[in-house]
Protein backbone atom coordinates (compact mmCIF):
# COMPACT_ATOMS: atom_id res chain seq x y z
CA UNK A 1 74.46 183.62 22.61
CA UNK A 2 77.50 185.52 23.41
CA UNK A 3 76.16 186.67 26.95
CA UNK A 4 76.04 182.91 27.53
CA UNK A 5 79.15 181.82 26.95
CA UNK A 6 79.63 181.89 30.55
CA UNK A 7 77.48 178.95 30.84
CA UNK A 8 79.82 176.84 29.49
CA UNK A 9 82.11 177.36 32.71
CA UNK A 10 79.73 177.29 34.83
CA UNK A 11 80.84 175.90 37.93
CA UNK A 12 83.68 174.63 36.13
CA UNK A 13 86.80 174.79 38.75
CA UNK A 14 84.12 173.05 41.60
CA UNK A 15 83.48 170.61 38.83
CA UNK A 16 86.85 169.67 38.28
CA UNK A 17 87.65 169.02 41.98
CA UNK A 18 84.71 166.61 42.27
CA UNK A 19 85.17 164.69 39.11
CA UNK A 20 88.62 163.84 41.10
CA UNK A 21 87.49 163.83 44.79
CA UNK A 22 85.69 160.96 47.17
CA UNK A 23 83.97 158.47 45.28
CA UNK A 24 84.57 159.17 42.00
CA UNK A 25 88.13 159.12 42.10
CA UNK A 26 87.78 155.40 43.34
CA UNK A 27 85.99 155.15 39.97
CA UNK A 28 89.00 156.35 37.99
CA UNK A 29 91.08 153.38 40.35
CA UNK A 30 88.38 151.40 39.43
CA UNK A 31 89.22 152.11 35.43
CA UNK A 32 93.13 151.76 36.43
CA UNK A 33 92.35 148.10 37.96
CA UNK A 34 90.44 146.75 35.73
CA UNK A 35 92.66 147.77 32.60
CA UNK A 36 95.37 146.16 34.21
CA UNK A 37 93.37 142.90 34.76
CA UNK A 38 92.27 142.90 30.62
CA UNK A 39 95.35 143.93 29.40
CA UNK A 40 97.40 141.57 32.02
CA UNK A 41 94.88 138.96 31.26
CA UNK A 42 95.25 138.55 27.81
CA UNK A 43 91.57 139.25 27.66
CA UNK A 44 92.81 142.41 25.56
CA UNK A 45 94.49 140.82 22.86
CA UNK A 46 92.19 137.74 22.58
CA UNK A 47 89.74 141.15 21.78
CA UNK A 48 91.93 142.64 19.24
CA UNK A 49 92.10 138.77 17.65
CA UNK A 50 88.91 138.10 17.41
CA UNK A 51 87.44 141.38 15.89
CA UNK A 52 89.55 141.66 13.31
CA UNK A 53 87.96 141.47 9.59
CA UNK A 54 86.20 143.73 7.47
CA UNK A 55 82.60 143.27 8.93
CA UNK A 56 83.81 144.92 12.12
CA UNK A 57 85.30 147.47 10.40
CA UNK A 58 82.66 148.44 8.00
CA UNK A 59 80.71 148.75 11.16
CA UNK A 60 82.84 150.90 13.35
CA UNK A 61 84.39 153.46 11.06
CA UNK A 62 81.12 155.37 12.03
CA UNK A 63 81.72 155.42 14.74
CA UNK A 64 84.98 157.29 14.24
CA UNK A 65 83.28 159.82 12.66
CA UNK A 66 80.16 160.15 14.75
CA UNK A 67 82.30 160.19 17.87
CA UNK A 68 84.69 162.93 15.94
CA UNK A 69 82.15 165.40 14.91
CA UNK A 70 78.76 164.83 16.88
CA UNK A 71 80.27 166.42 20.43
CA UNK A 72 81.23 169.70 18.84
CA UNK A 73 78.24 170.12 16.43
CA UNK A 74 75.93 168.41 18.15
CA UNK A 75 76.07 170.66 21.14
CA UNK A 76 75.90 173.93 18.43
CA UNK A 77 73.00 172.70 16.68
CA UNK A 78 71.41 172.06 19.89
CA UNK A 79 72.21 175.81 21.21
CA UNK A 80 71.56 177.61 17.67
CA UNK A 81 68.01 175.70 18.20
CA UNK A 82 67.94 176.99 21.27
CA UNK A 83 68.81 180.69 21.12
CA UNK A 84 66.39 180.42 17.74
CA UNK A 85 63.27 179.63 19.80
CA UNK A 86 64.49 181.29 22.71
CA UNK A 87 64.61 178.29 24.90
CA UNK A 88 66.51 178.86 28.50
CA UNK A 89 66.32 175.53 28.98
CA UNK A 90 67.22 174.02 25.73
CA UNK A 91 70.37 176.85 25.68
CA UNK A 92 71.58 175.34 28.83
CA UNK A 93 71.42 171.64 27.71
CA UNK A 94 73.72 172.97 25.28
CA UNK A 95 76.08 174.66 27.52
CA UNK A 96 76.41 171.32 29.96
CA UNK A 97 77.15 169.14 27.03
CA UNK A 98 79.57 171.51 25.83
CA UNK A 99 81.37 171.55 29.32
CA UNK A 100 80.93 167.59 29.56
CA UNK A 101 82.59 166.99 26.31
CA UNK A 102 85.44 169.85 27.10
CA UNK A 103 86.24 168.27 30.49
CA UNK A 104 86.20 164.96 29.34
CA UNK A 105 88.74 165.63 26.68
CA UNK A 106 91.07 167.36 29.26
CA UNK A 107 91.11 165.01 31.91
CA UNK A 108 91.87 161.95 28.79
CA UNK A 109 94.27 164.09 27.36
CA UNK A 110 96.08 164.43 30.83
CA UNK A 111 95.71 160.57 31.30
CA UNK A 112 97.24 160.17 27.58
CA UNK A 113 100.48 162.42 28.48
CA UNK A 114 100.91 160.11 31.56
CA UNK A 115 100.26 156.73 30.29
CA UNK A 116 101.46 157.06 26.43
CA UNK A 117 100.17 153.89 25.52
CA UNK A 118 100.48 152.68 21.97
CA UNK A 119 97.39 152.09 19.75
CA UNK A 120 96.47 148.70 18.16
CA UNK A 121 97.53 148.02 14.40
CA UNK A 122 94.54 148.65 12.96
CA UNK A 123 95.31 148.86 9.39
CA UNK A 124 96.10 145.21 7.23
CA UNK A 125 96.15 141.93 8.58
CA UNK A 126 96.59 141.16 12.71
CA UNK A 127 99.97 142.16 14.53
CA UNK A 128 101.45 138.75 14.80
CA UNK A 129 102.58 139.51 18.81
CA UNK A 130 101.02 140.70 21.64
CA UNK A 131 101.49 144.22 21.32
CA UNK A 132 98.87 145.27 23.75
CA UNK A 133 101.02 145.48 26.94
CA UNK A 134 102.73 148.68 25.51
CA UNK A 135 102.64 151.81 27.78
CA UNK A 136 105.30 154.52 27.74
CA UNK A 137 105.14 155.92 31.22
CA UNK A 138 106.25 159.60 31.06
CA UNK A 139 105.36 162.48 30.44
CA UNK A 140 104.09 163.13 26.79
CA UNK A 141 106.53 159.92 25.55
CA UNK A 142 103.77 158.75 23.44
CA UNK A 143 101.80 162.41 22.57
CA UNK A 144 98.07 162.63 23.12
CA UNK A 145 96.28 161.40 20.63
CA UNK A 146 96.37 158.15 21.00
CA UNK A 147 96.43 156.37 24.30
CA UNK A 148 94.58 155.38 27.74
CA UNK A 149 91.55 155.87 27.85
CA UNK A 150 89.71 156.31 24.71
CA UNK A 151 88.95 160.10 23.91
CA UNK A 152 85.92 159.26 21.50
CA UNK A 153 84.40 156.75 24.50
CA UNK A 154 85.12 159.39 27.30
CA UNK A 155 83.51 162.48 25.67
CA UNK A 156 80.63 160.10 23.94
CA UNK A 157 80.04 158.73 27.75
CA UNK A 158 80.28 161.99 29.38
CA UNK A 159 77.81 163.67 27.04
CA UNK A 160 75.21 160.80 27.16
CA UNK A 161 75.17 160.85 31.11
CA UNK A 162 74.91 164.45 31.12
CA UNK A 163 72.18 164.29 29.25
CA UNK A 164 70.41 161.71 31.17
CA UNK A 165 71.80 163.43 34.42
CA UNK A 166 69.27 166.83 33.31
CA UNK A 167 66.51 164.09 31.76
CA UNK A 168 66.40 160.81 33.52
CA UNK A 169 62.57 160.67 32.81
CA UNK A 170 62.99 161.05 29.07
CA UNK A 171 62.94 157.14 28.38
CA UNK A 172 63.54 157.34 24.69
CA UNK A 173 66.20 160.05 25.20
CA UNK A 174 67.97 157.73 27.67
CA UNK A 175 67.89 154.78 25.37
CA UNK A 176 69.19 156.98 22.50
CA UNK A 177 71.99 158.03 24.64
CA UNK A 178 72.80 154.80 26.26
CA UNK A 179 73.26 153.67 22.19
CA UNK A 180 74.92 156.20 20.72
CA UNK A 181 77.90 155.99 23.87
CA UNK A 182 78.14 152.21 23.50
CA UNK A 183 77.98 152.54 19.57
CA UNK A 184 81.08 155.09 19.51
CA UNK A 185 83.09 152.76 21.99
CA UNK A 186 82.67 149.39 21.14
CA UNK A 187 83.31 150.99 17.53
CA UNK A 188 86.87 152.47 18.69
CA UNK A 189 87.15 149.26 20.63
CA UNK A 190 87.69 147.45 17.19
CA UNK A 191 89.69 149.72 15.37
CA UNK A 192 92.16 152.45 16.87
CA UNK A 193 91.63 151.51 20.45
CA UNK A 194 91.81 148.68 22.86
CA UNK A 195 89.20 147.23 24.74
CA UNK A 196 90.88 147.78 27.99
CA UNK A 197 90.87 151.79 26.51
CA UNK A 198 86.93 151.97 25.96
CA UNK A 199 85.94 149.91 29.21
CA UNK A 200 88.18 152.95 31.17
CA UNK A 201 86.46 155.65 28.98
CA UNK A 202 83.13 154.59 29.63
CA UNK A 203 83.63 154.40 33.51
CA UNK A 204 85.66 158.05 33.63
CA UNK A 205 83.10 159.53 31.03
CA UNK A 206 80.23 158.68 33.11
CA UNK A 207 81.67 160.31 36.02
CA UNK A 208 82.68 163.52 34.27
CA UNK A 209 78.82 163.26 33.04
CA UNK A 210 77.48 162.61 35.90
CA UNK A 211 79.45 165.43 37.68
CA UNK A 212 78.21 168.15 35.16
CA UNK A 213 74.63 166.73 34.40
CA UNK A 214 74.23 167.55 38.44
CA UNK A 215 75.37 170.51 38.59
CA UNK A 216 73.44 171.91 35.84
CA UNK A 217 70.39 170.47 36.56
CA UNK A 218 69.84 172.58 39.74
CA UNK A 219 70.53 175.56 36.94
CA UNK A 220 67.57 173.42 34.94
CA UNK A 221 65.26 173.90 38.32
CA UNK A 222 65.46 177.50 38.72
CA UNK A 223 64.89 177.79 34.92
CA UNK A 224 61.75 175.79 35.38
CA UNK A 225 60.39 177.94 38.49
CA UNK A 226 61.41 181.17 36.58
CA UNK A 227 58.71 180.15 33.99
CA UNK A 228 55.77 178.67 36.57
């Protein structure tokens, strides 16, 4: 396991460029514009109105969780699995989600210390004014925690593609995927972020994902020919 760890950077710096290069950085202007059309809108706080209550929250705290713990452990019960069968292929799964999730809580970390915007009030009854137009340009004048985009939608997106990036035959492991990202953002959607947040995580999280899954899969090939 320890021979592997460099897996996990594994064409990390290239990675990085891409994720921020050609078309997929008019995906992240594509995440700026259309936050600034929900939140601008009103479309965001019409969200946060109407999904407050204790069904939605019941729901979604879950999600919190799941989003929370399932990137870090599920990529080490996923490589423990695979180092215990002595699976190549199963050890490198592990690897790219582990870089997917890493990169995609950099680059929303980054995003965070620029944008600094303030979470909804989540906790007791509805925030009586529109509080959803409040961004702290700067640098690291609102931390990064909180903020634009969502980390729990970014990472959760950015896992799921990568997955279906190395296995986009796997039907059920697609549709599991495909669930589990929407489940953890429309879940932070209704409690510590904005909607405007998870609809920006999604769309950077599936190019981060999307970024990794590809270059790991050609690592996937060689694996497969190795064995033939």
């Amino acid at each position: 396991m320890i021979g592997a760890m460099p897996e996990l950077v594994h064409r990390l710096p290239r990675n990085v460029i891409i994720i921020f290069s050609g078309r997929n950085l008019l995906w992240h202007a594509l995440a700026i514009f259309l936050t600034a059309v929900i939140v601008m809108s009103g479309f965001d706080w019409s969200y946060y109105l109407s999904t407050r209550g204790e069904i939605f929250l019941r729901l979604a705290l879950p999600a919190l969780r799941l989003g929370m713990f399932v990137p870090v452990l599920g990529s080490l019960v996923i490589l423990v699995a695979g180092v215990a069968a002595r699976n190549r292929r199963v050890i490198t799964t592990a690897w790219a989600l582990g870089q997917a999730a890493l990169l995609a809580y950099l680059v929303t970390s980054c995003y965070k210390a620029l944008t600094g915007r303030r979470p909804p009030p989540f906790h007791g009854p509805a925030a009586p004014i529109d509080a959803s137009h409040g961004f702290q340009f700067g640098f690291l004048k609102g931390g990064i925690f909180w903020g634009w985009p969502s980390g729990h939608t970014t990472v959760a997106f950015s896992m799921s593609v990568c997955l279906i990036t190395l296995y986009p035959k796997n039907k059920m492991l697609v549709f599991l995927a495909l669930l589990y990202a929407f489940y953890i953002g429309l879940g932070v959607s209704v409690t510590i972020h904005w909607l405007s947040e998870f609809v920006a995580g999604a769309i950077i999280g599936s190019v981060i994902g999307r970024v990794v899954g590809k270059s790991f899969r050609a690592k996937l090939a060689g694996i497969d020919v190795a064995h033939v």
